[in-house]
C-alpha atoms as a PDB file:
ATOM      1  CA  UNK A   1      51.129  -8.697  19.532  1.00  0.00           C
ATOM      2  CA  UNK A   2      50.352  -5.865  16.890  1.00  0.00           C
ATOM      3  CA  UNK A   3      47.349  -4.899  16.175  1.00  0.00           C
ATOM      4  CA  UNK A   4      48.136  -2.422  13.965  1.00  0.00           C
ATOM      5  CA  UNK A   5      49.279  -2.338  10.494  1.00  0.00           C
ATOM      6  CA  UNK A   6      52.627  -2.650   9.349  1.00  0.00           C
ATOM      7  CA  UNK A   7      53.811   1.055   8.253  1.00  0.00           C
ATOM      8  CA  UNK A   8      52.722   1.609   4.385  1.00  0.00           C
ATOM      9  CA  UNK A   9      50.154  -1.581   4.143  1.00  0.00           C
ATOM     10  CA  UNK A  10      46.687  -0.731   4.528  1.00  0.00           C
ATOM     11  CA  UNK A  11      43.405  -2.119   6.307  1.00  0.00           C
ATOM     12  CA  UNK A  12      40.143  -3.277   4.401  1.00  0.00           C
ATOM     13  CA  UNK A  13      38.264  -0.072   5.493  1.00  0.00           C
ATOM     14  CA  UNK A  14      40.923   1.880   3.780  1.00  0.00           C
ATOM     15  CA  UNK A  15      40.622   0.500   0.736  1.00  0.00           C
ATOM     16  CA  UNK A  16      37.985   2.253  -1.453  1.00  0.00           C
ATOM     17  CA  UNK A  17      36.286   0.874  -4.657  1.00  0.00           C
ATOM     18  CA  UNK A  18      33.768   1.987  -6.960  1.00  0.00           C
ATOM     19  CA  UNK A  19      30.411   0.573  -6.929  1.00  0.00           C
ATOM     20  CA  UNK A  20      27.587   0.689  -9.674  1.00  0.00           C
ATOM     21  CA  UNK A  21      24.450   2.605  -8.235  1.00  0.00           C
ATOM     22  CA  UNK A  22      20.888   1.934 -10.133  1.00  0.00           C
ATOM     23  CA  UNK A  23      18.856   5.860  -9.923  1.00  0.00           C
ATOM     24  CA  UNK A  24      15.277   6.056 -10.454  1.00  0.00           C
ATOM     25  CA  UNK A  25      13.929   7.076 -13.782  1.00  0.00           C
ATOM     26  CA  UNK A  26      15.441  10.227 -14.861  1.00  0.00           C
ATOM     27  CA  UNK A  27      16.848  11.117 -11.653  1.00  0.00           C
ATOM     28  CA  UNK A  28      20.527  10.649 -12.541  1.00  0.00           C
ATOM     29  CA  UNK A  29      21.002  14.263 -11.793  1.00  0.00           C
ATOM     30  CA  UNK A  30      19.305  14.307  -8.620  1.00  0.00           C
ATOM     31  CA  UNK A  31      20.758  11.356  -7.064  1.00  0.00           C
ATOM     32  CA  UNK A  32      24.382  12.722  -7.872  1.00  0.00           C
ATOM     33  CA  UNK A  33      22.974  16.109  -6.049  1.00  0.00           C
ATOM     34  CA  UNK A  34      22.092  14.537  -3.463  1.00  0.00           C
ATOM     35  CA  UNK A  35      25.359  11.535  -2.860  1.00  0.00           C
ATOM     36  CA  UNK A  36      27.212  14.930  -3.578  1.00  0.00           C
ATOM     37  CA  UNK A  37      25.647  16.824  -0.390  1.00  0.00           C
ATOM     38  CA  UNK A  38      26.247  14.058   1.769  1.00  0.00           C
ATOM     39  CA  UNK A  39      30.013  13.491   1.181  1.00  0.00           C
ATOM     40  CA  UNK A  40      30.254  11.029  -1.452  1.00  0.00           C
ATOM     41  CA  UNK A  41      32.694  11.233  -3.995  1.00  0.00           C
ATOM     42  CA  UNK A  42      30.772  10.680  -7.972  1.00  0.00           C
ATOM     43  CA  UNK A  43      31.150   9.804 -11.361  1.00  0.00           C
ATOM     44  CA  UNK A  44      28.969  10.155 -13.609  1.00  0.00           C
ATOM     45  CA  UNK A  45      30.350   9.757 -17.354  1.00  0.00           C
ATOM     46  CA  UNK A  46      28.619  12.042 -19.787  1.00  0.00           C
ATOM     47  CA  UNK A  47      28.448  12.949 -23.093  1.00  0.00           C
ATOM     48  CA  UNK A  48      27.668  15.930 -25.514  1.00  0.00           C
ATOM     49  CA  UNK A  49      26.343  16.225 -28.869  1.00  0.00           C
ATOM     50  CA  UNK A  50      24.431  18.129 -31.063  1.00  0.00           C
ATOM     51  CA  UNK A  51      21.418  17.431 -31.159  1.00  0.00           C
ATOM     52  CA  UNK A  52      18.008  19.648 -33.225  1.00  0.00           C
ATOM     53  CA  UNK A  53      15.961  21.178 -31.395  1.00  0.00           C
ATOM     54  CA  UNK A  54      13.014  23.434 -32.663  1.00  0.00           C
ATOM     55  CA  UNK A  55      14.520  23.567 -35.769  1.00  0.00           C
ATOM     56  CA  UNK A  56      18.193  24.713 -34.295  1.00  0.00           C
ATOM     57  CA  UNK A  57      21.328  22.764 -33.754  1.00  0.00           C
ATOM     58  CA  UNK A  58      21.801  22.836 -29.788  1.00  0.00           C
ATOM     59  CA  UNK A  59      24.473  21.297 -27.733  1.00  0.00           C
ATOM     60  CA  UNK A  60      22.750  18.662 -24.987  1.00  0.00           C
ATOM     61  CA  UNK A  61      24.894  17.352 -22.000  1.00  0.00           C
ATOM     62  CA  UNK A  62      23.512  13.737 -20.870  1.00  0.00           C
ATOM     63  CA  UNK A  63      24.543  10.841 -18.792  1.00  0.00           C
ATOM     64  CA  UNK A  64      26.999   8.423 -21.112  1.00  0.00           C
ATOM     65  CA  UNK A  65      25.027   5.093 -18.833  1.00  0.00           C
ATOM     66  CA  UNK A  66      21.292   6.938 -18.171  1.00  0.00           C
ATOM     67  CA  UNK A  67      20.238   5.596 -14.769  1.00  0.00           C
ATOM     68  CA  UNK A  68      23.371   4.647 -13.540  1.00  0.00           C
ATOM     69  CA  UNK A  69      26.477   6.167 -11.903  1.00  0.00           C
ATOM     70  CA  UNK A  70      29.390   5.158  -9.907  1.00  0.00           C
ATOM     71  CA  UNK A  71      30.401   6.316  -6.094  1.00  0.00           C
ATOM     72  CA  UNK A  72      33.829   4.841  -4.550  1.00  0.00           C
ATOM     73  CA  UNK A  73      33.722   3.442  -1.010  1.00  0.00           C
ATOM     74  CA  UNK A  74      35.041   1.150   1.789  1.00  0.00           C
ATOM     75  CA  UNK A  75      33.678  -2.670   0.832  1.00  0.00           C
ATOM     76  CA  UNK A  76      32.503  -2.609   4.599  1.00  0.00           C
ATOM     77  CA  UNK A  77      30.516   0.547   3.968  1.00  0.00           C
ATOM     78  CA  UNK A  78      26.763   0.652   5.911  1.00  0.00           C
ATOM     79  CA  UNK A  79      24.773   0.763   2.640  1.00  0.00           C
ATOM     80  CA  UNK A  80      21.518   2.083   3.754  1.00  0.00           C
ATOM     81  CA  UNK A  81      22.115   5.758   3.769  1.00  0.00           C
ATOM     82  CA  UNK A  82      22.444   5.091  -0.003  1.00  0.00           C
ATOM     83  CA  UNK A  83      19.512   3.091  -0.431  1.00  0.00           C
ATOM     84  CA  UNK A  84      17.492   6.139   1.301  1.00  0.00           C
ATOM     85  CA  UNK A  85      18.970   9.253  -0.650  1.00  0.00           C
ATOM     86  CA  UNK A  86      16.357  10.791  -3.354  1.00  0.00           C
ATOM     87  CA  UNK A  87      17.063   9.670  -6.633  1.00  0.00           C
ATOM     88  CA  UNK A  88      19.206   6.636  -5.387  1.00  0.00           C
ATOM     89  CA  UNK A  89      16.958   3.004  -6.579  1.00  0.00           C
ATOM     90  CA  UNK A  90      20.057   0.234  -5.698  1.00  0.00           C
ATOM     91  CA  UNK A  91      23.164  -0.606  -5.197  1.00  0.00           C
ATOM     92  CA  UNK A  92      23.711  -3.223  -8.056  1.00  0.00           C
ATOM     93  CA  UNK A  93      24.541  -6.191  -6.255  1.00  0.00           C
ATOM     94  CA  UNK A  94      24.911  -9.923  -7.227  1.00  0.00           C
ATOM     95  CA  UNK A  95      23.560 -12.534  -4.994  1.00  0.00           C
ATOM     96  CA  UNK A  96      22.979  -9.645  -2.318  1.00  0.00           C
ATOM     97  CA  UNK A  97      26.691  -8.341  -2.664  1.00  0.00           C
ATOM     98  CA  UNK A  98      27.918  -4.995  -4.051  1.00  0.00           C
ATOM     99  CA  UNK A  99      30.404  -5.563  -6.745  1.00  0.00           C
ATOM    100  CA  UNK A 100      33.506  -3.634  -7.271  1.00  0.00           C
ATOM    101  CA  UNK A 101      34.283  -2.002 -10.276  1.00  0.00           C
ATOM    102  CA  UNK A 102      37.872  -1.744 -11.859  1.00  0.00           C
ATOM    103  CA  UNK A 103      39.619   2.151 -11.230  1.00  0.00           C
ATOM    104  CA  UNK A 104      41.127   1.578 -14.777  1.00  0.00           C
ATOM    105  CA  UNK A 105      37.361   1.992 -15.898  1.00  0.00           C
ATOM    106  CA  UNK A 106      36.250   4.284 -14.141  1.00  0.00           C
ATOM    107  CA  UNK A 107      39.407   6.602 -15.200  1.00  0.00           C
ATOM    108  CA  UNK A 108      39.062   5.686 -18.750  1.00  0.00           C
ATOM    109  CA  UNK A 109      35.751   6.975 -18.319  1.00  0.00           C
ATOM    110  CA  UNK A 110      36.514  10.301 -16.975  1.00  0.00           C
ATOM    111  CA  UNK A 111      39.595  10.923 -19.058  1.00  0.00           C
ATOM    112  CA  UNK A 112      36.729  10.292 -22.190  1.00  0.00           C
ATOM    113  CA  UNK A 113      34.287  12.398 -20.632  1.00  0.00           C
ATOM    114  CA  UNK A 114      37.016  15.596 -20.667  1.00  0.00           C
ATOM    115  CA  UNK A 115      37.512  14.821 -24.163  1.00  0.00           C
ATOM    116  CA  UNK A 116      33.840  15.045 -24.754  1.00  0.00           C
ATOM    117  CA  UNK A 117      33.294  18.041 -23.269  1.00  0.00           C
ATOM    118  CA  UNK A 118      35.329  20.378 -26.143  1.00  0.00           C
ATOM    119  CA  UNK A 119      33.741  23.423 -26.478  1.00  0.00           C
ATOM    120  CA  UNK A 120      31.691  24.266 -30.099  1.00  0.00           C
ATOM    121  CA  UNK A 121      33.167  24.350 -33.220  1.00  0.00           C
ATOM    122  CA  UNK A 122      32.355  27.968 -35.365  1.00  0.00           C
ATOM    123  CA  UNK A 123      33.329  28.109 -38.871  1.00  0.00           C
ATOM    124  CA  UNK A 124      37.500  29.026 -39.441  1.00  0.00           C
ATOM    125  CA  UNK A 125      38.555  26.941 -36.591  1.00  0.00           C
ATOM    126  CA  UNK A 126      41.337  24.299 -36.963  1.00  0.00           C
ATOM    127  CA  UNK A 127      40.673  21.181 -36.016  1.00  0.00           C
ATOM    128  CA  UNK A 128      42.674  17.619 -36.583  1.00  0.00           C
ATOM    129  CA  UNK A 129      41.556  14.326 -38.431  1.00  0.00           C
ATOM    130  CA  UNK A 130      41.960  11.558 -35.964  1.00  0.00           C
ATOM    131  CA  UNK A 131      40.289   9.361 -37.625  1.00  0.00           C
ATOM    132  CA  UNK A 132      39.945   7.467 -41.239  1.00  0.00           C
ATOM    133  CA  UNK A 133      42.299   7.781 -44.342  1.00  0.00           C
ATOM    134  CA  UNK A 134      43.131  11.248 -43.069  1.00  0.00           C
ATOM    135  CA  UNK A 135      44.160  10.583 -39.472  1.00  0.00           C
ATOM    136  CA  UNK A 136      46.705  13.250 -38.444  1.00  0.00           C
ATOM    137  CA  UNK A 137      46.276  15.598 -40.907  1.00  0.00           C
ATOM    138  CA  UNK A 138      44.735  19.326 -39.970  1.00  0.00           C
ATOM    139  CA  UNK A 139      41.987  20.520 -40.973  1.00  0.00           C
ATOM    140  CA  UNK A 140      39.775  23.673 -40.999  1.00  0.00           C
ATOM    141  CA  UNK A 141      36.077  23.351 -39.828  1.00  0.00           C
ATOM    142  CA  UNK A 142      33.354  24.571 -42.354  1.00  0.00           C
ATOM    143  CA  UNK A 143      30.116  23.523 -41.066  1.00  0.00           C
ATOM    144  CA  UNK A 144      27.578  20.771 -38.930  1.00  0.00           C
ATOM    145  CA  UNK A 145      26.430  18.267 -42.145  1.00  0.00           C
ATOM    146  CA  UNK A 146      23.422  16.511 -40.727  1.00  0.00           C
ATOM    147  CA  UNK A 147      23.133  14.620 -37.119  1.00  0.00           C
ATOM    148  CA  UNK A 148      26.442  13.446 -36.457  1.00  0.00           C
ATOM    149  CA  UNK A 149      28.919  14.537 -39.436  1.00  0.00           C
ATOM    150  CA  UNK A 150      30.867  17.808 -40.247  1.00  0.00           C
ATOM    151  CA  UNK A 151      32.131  19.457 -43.448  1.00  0.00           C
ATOM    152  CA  UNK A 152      36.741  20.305 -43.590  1.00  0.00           C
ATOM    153  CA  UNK A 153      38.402  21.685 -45.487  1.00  0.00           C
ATOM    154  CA  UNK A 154      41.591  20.387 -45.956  1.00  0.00           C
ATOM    155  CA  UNK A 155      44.762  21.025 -48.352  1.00  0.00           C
ATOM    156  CA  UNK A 156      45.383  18.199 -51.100  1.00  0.00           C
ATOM    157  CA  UNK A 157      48.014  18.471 -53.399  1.00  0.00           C
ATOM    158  CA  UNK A 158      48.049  22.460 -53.093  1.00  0.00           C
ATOM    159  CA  UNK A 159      44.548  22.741 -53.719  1.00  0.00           C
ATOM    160  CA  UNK A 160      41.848  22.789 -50.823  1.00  0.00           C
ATOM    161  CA  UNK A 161      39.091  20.288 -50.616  1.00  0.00           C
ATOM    162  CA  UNK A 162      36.077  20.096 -48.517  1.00  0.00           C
ATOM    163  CA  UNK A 163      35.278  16.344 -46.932  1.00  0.00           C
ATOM    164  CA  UNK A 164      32.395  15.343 -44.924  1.00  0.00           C
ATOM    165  CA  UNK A 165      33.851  12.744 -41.878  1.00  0.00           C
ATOM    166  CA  UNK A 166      31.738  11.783 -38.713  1.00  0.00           C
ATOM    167  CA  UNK A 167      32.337  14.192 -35.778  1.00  0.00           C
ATOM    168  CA  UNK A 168      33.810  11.542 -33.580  1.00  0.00           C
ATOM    169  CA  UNK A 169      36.670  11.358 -36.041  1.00  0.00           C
ATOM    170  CA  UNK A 170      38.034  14.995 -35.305  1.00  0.00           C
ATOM    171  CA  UNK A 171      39.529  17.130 -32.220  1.00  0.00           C
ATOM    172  CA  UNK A 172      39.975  20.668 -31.516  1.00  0.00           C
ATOM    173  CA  UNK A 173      43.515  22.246 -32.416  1.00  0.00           C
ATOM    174  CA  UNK A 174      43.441  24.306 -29.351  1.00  0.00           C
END
């Protein structure tokens, strides 16, 4: 009899998934210090904006899910180191069992968070609508308009025009 496995299929504790871990209030950071330290392999999605502060436009970084973040393991992992590291509330479980989530997810989420994290925009720099009735079309960036919007200038019909579009609706043309 063979105990081992056949040569390219794999054992349970070989698998790994990604679980859902619950961090104490405003201790995503720490927690992901700390899972880090210990050997863990992290995500945990963020996003940046401006935002005002004191009067001047700053960029913030911040957790996409606040409280959360995801670690892939075995599904026959011993839990309680996790429950123990600083930060670390839970494992979110459902009727006492750690559920799996999908590695499509979690790689859509990375793959956005490298989008998110395009450096600032300064005045002069091309950019590219990707977005709207002017998807596709380049663009030069003028200026931050309020929270969340930013002010192009674009060529239409051999003259240039300045638009105001949301600043999820444009990318960098670097």
């Amino acid at each position: 009899m063979n105990i081992y496995p056949a040569e390219g299929a794999s054992t349970c504790a070989q698998q790994k998934s990604w679980y859902l871990v619950q961090c104490k209030p405003r201790q995503d950071e720490r927690a992901e210090d700390n899972l880090a330290r210990q050997g863990y392999e992290i995500s945990r999605p963020k996003c940046r904006y401006q935002r005002l502060i004191r009067g001047q436009r700053q960029w913030t970084v911040e957790s996409l899910f606040p409280g959360y973040l995801f670690i892939n393991l075995p599904a026959d992992s011993n839990w309680g180191p996790l429950r123990s590291t600083r930060g670390v509330s839970r494992v979110v479980s459902f009727g006492g069992v750690p559920v799996a989530v999908s590695d499509s997810l979690i790689k859509q989420l990375q793959a956005r968070a490298e989008i998110d994290a395009k450096p600032e925009l300064k005045p002069g720099d091309n950019v590219r609508i990707t977005e709207g009735g002017f998807a596709e079309l380049n663009a030069v960036f003028m200026a931050i308009d309020g929270e969340e919007r930013v002010i192009l200038l674009i060529n239409l019909l051999n003259r240039q025009q300045q638009i105001s579009l949301p600043v999820a609706s444009i990318c960098s043309n670097e």
